[in-house]
N, C-alpha and C. Protein backbone atom coordinates (compact mmCIF):
# COMPACT_ATOMS: atom_id res chain seq x y z
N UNK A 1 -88.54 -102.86 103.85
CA UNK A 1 -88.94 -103.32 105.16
C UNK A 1 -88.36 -104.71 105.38
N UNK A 2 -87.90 -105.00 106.36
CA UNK A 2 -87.01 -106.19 107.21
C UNK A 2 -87.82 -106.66 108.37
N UNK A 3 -88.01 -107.94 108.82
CA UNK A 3 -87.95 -108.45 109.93
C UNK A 3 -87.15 -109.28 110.62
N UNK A 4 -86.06 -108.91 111.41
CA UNK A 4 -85.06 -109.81 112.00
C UNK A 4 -86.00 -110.64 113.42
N UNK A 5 -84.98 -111.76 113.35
CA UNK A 5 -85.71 -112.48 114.49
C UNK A 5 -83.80 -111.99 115.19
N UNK A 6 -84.63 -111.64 116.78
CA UNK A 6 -83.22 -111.05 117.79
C UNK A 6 -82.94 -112.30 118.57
N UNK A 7 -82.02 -113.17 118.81
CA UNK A 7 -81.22 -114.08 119.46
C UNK A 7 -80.57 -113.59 120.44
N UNK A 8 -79.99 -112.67 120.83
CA UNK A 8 -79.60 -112.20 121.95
C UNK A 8 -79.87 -110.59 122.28
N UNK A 9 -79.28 -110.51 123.50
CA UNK A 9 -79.66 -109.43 124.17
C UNK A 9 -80.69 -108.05 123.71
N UNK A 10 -81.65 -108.95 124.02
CA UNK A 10 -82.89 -108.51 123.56
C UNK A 10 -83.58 -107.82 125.04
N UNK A 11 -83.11 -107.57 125.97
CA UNK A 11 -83.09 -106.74 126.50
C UNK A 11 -82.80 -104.70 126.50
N UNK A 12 -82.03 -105.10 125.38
CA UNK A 12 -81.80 -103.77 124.65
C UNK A 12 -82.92 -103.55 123.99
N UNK A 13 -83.81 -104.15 123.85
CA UNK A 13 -84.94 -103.27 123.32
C UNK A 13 -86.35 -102.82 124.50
N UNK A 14 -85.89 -102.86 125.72
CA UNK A 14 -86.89 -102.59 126.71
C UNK A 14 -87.65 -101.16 126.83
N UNK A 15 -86.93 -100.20 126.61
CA UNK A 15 -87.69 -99.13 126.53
C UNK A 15 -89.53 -99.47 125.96
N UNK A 16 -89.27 -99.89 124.33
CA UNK A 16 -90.09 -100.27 123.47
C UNK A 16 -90.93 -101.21 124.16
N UNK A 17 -90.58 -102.06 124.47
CA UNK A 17 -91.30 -103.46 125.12
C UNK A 17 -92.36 -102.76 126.59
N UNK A 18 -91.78 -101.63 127.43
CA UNK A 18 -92.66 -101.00 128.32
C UNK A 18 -94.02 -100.34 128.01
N UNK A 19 -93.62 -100.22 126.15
CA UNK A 19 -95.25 -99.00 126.53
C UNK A 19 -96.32 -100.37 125.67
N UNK A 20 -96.03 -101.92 126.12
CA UNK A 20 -96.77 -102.68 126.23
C UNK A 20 -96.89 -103.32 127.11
N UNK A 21 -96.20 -103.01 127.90
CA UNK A 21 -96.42 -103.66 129.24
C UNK A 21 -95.35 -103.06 130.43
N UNK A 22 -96.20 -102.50 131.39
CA UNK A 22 -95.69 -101.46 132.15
C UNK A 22 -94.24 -101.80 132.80
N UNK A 23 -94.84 -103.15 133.16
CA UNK A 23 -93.78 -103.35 134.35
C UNK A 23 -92.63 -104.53 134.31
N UNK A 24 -91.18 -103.76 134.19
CA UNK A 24 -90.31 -104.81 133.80
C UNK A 24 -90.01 -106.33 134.24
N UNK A 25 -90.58 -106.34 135.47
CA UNK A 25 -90.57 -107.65 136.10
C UNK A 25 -91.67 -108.80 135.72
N UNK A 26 -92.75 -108.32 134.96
CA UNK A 26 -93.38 -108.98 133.95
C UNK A 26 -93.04 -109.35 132.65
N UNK A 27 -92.27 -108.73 132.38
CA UNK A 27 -91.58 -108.38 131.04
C UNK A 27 -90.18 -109.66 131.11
N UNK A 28 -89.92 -109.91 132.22
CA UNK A 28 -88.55 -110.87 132.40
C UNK A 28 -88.82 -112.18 132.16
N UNK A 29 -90.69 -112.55 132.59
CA UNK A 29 -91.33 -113.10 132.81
C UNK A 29 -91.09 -114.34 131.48
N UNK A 30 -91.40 -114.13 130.63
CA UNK A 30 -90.98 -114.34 129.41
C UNK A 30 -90.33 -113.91 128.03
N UNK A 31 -89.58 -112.59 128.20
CA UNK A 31 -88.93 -112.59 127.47
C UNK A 31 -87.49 -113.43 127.02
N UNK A 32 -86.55 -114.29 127.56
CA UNK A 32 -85.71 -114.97 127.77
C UNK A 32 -86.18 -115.84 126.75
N UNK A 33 -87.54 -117.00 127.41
CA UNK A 33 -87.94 -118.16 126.49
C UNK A 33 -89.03 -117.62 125.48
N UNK A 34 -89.18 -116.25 125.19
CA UNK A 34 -89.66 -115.78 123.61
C UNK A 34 -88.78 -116.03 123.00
N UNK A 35 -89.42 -116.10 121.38
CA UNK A 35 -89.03 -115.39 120.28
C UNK A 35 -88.79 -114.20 120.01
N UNK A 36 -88.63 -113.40 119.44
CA UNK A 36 -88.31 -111.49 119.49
C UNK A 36 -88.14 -111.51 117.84
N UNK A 37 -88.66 -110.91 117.72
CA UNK A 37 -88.83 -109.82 116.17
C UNK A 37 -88.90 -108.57 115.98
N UNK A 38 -88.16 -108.02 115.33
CA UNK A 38 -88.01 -106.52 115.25
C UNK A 38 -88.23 -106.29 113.52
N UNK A 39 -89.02 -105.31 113.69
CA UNK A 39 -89.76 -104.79 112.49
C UNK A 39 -88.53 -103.54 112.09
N UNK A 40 -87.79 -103.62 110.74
CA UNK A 40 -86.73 -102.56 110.12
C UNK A 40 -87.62 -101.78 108.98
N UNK A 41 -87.64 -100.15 108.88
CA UNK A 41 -87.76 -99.60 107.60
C UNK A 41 -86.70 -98.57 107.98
N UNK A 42 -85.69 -98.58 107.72
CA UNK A 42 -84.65 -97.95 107.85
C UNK A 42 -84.40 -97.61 109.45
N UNK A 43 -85.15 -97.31 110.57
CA UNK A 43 -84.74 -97.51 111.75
C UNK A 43 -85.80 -98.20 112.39
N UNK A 44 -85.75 -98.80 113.64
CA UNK A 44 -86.62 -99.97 114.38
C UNK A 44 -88.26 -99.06 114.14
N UNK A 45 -88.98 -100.18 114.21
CA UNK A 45 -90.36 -99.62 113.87
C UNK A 45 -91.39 -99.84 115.00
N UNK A 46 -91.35 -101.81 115.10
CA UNK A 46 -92.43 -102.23 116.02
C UNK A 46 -91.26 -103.72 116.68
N UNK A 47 -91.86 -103.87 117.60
CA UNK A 47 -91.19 -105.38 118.56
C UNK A 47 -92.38 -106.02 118.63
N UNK A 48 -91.90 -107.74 118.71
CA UNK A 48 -93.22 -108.20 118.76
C UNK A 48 -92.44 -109.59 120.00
N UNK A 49 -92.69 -109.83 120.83
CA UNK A 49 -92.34 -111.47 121.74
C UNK A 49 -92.94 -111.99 121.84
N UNK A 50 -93.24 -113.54 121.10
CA UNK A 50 -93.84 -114.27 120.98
C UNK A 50 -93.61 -116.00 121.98
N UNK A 51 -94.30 -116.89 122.63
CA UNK A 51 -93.88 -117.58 123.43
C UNK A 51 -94.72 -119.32 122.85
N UNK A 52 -94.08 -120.54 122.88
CA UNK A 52 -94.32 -121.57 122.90
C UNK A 52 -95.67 -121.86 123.98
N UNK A 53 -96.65 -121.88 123.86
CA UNK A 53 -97.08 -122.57 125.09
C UNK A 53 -97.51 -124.04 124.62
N UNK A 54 -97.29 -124.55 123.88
CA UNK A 54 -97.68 -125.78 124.07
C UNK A 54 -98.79 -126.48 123.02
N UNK A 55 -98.49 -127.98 122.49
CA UNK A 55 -100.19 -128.05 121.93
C UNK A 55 -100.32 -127.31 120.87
N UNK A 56 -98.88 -126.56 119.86
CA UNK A 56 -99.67 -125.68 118.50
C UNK A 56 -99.92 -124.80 118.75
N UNK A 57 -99.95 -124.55 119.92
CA UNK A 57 -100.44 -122.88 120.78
C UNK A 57 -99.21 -122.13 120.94
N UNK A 58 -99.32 -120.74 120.11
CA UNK A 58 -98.24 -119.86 120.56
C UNK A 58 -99.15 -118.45 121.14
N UNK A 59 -98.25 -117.78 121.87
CA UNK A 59 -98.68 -116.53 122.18
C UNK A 59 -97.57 -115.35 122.03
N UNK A 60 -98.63 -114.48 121.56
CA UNK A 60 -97.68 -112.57 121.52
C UNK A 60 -98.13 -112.19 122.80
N UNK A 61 -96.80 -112.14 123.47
CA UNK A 61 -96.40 -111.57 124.81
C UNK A 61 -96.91 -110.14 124.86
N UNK A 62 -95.89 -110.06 123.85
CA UNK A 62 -95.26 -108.25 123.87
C UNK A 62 -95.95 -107.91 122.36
N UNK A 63 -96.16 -106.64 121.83
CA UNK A 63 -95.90 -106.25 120.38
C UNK A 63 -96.24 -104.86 120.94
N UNK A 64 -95.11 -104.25 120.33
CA UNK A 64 -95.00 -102.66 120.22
C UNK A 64 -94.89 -101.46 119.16
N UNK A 65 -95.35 -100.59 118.64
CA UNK A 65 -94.87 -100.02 118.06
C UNK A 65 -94.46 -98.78 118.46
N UNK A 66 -93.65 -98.12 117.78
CA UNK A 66 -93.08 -97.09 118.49
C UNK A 66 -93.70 -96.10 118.25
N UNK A 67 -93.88 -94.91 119.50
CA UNK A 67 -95.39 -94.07 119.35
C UNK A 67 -95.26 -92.98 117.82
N UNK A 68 -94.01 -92.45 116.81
CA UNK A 68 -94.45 -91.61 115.97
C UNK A 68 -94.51 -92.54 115.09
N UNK A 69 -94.55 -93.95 114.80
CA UNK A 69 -94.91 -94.75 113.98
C UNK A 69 -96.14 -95.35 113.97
N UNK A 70 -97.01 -95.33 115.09
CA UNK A 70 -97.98 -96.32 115.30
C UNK A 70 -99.42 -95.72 114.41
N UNK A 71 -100.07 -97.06 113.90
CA UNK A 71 -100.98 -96.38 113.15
C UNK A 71 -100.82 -96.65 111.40
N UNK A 72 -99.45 -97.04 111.54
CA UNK A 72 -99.09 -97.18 109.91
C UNK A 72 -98.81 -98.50 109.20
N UNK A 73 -99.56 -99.44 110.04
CA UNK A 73 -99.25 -101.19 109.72
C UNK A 73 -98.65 -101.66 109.66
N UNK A 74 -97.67 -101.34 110.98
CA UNK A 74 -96.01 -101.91 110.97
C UNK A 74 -96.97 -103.35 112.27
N UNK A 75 -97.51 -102.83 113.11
CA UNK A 75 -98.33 -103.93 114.19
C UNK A 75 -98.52 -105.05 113.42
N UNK A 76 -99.51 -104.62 112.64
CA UNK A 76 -100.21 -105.58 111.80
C UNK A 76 -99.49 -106.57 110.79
N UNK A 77 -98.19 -105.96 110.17
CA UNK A 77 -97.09 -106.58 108.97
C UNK A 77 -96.59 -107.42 110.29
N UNK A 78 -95.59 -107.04 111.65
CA UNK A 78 -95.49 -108.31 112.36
C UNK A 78 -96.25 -108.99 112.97
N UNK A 79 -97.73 -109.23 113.29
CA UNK A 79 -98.37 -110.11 113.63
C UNK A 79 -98.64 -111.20 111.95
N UNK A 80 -98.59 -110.50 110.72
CA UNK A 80 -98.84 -111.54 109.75
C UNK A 80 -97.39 -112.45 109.52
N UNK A 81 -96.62 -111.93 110.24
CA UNK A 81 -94.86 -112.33 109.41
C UNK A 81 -95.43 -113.43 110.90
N UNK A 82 -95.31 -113.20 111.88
CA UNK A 82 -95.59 -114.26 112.95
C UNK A 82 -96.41 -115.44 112.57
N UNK A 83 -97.74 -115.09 112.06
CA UNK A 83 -98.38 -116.09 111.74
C UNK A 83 -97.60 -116.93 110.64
N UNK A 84 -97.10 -116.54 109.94
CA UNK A 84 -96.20 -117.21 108.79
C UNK A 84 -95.27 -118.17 109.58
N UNK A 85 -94.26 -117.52 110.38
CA UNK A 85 -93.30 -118.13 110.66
C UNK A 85 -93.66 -119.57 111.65
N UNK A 86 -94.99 -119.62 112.44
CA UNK A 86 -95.16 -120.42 113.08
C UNK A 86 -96.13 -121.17 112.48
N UNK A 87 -96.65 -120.92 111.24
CA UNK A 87 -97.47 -122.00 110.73
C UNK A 87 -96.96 -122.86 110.23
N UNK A 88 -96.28 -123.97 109.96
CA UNK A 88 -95.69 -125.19 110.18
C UNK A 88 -95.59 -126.07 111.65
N UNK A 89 -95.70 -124.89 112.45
CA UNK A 89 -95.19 -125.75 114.12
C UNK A 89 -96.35 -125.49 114.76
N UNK A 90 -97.82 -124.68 114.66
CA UNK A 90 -98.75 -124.79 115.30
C UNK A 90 -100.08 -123.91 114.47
N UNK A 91 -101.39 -124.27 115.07
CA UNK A 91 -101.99 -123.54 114.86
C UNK A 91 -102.98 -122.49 114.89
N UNK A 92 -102.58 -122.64 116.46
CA UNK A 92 -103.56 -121.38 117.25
C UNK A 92 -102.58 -120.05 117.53
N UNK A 93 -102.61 -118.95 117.57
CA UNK A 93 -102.17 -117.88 117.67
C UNK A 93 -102.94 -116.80 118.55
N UNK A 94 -102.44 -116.81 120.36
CA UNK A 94 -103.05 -116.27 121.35
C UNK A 94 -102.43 -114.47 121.63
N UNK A 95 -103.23 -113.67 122.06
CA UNK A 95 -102.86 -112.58 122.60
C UNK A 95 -103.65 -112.69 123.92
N UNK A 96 -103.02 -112.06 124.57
CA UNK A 96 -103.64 -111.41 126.26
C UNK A 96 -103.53 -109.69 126.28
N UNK A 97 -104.67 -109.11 126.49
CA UNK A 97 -104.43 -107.47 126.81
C UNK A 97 -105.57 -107.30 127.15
N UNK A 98 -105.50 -105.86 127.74
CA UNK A 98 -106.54 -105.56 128.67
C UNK A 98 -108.08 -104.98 127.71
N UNK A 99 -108.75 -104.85 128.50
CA UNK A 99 -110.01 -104.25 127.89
C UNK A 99 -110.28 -102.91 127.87
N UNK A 100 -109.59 -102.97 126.77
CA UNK A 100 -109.22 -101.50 126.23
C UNK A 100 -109.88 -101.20 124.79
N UNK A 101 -110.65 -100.34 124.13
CA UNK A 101 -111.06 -99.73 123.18
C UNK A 101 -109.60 -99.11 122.09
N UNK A 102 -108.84 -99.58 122.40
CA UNK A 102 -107.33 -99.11 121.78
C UNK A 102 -107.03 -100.36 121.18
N UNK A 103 -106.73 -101.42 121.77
CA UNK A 103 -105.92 -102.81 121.76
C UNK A 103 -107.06 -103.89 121.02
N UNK A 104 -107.90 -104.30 121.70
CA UNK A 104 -109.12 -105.09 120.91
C UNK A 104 -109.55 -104.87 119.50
N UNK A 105 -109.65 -103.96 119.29
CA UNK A 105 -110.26 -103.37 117.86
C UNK A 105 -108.50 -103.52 116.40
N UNK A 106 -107.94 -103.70 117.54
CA UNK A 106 -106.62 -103.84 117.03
C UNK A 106 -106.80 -105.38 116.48
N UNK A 107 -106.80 -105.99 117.44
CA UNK A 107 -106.33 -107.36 117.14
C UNK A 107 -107.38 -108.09 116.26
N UNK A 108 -108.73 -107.52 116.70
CA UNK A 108 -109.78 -108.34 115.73
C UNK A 108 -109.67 -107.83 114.32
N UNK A 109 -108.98 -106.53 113.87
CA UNK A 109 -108.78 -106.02 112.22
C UNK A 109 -107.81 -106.99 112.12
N UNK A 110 -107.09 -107.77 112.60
CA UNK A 110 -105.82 -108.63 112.60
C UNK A 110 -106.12 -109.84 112.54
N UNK A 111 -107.65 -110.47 112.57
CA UNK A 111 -107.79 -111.10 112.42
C UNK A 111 -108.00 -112.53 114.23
N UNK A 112 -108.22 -112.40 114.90
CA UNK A 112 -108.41 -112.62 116.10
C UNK A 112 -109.78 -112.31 116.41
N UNK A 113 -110.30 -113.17 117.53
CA UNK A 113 -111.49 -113.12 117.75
C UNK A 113 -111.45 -113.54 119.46
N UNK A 114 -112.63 -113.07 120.14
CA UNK A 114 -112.51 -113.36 121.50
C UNK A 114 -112.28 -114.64 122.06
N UNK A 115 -111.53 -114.89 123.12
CA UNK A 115 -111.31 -116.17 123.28
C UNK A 115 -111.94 -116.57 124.89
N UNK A 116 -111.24 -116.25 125.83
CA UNK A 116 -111.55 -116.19 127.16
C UNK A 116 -110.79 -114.75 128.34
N UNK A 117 -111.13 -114.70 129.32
CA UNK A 117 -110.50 -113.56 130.02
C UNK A 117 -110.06 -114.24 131.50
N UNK A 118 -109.18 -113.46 132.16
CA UNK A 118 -108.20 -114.05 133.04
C UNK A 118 -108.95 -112.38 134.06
N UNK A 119 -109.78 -113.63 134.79
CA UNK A 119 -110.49 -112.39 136.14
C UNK A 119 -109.46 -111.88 136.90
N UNK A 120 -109.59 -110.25 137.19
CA UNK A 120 -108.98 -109.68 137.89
C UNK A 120 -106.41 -109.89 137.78
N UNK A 121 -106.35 -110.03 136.36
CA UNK A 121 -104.83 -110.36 135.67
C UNK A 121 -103.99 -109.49 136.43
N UNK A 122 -104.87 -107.83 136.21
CA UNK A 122 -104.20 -106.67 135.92
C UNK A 122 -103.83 -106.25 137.53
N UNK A 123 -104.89 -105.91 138.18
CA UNK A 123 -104.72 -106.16 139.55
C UNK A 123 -104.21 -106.66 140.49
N UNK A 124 -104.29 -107.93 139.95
CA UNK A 124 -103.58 -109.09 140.87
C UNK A 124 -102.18 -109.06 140.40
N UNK A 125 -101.53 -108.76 139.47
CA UNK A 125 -99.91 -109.06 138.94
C UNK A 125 -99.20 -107.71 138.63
N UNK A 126 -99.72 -106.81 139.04
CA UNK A 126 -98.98 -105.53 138.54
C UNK A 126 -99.14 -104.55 139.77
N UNK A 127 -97.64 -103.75 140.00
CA UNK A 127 -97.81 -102.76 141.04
C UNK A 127 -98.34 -102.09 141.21
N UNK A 128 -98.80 -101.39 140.32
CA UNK A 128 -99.40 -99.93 140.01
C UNK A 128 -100.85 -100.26 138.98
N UNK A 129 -101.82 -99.35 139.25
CA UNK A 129 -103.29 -99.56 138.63
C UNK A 129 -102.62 -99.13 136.99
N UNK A 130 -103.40 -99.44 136.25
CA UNK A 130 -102.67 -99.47 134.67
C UNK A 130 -104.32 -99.09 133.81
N UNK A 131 -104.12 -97.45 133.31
CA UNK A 131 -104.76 -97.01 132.81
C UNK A 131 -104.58 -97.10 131.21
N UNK A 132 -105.91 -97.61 130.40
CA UNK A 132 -105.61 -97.15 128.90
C UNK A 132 -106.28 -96.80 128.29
N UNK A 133 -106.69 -95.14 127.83
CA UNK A 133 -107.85 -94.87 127.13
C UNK A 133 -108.92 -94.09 128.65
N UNK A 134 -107.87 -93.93 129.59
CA UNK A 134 -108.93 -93.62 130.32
C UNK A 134 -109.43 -94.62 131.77
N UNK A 135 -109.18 -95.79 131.29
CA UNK A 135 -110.06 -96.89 131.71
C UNK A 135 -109.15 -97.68 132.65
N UNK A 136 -109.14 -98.08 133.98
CA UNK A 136 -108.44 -99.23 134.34
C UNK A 136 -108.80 -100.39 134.18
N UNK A 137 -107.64 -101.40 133.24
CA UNK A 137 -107.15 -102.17 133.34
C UNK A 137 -107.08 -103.09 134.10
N UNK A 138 -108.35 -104.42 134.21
CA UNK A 138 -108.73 -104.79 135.43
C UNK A 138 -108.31 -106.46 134.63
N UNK A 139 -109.08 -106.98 134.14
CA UNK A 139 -109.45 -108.80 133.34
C UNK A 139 -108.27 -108.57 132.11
N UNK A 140 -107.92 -109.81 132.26
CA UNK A 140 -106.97 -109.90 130.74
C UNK A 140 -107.71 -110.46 130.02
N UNK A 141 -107.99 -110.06 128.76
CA UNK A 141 -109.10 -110.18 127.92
C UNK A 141 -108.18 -111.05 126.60
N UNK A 142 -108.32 -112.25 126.29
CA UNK A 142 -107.36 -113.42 125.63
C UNK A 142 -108.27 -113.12 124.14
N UNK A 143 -107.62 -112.92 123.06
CA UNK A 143 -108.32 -113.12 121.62
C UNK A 143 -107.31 -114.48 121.15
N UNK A 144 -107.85 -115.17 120.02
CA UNK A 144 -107.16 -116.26 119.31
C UNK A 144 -107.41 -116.33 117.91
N UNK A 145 -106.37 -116.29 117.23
CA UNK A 145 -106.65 -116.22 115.43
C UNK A 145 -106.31 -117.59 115.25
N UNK A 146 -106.84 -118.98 114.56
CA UNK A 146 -106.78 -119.91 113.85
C UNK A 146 -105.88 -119.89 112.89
N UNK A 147 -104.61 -120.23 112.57
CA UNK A 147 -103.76 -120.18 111.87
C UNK A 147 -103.79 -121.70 111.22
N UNK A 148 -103.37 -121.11 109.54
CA UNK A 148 -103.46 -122.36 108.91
C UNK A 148 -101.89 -122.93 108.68
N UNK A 149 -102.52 -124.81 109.27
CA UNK A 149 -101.11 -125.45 109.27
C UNK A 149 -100.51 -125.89 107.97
């Protein structure tokens, strides 16, 4: 297993980057001034885009895995390689996703815990209503893991 960090045209990995976030014009949003990591076990596994905000504070944009892989701790191996790589330069580590019974339960086995929510995210910034599990996709629901500096 490999993790490359991608420097350019990291747009070639959009397919992947959609089934975390629907809509490409969000996706432009910050992918440019991310980071990008791609998870290798002999072919691509999971993507992860990670962004500077400021203050020690980074955030995962994006993280994907690809659907006959998911489930097998490729998510989880790049959110720990992330925390690694940015613990020297900060020490909070943010996600944003919706309130979903899929995604949450994810991030808190990962070590994340609730942070704050962004009323009405999903609604207000996206074309189309965005179902997961059933459920629309309304508050962006923010978790934060404490990373040691």
């Amino acid at each position: 297993m490999r993790i490359e960090r991608i420097l350019g045209n990291k747009k070639r990995y959009i397919e992947l980057l959609l089934l975390a976030d629907e809509q490409e014009n969000m996706i432009d949003k910050y992918l440019e001034r991310g980071d990008m990591f791609a998870l290798f076990e002999e072919d691509l596994k999971a993507i992860c885009v990670v962004t500077k905000e400021g203050d020690g504070t980074f955030e995962i944009k994006n993280i994907a895995t690809e659907p006959k892989y998911q489930g097998k701790g490729y998510g989880k191996k790049l959110i720990e390689h992330v925390v690694e790589f940015y613990e020297d330069e900060g020490d909070t580590l943010l996600v944003g996703t919706g309130d979903s019974d899929l995604t949450i339960p994810f991030y808190k086995r990962c070590g994340f815990e609730e942070s704050h929510r962004i009323k009405n995210f999903f609604t207000d910034n996206y074309d189309q209503p965005i179902y997961e599990c059933g459920k629309q996709l309304i508050d962006m629901v923010y978790l934060k893991r404490i990373c040691k500096r």
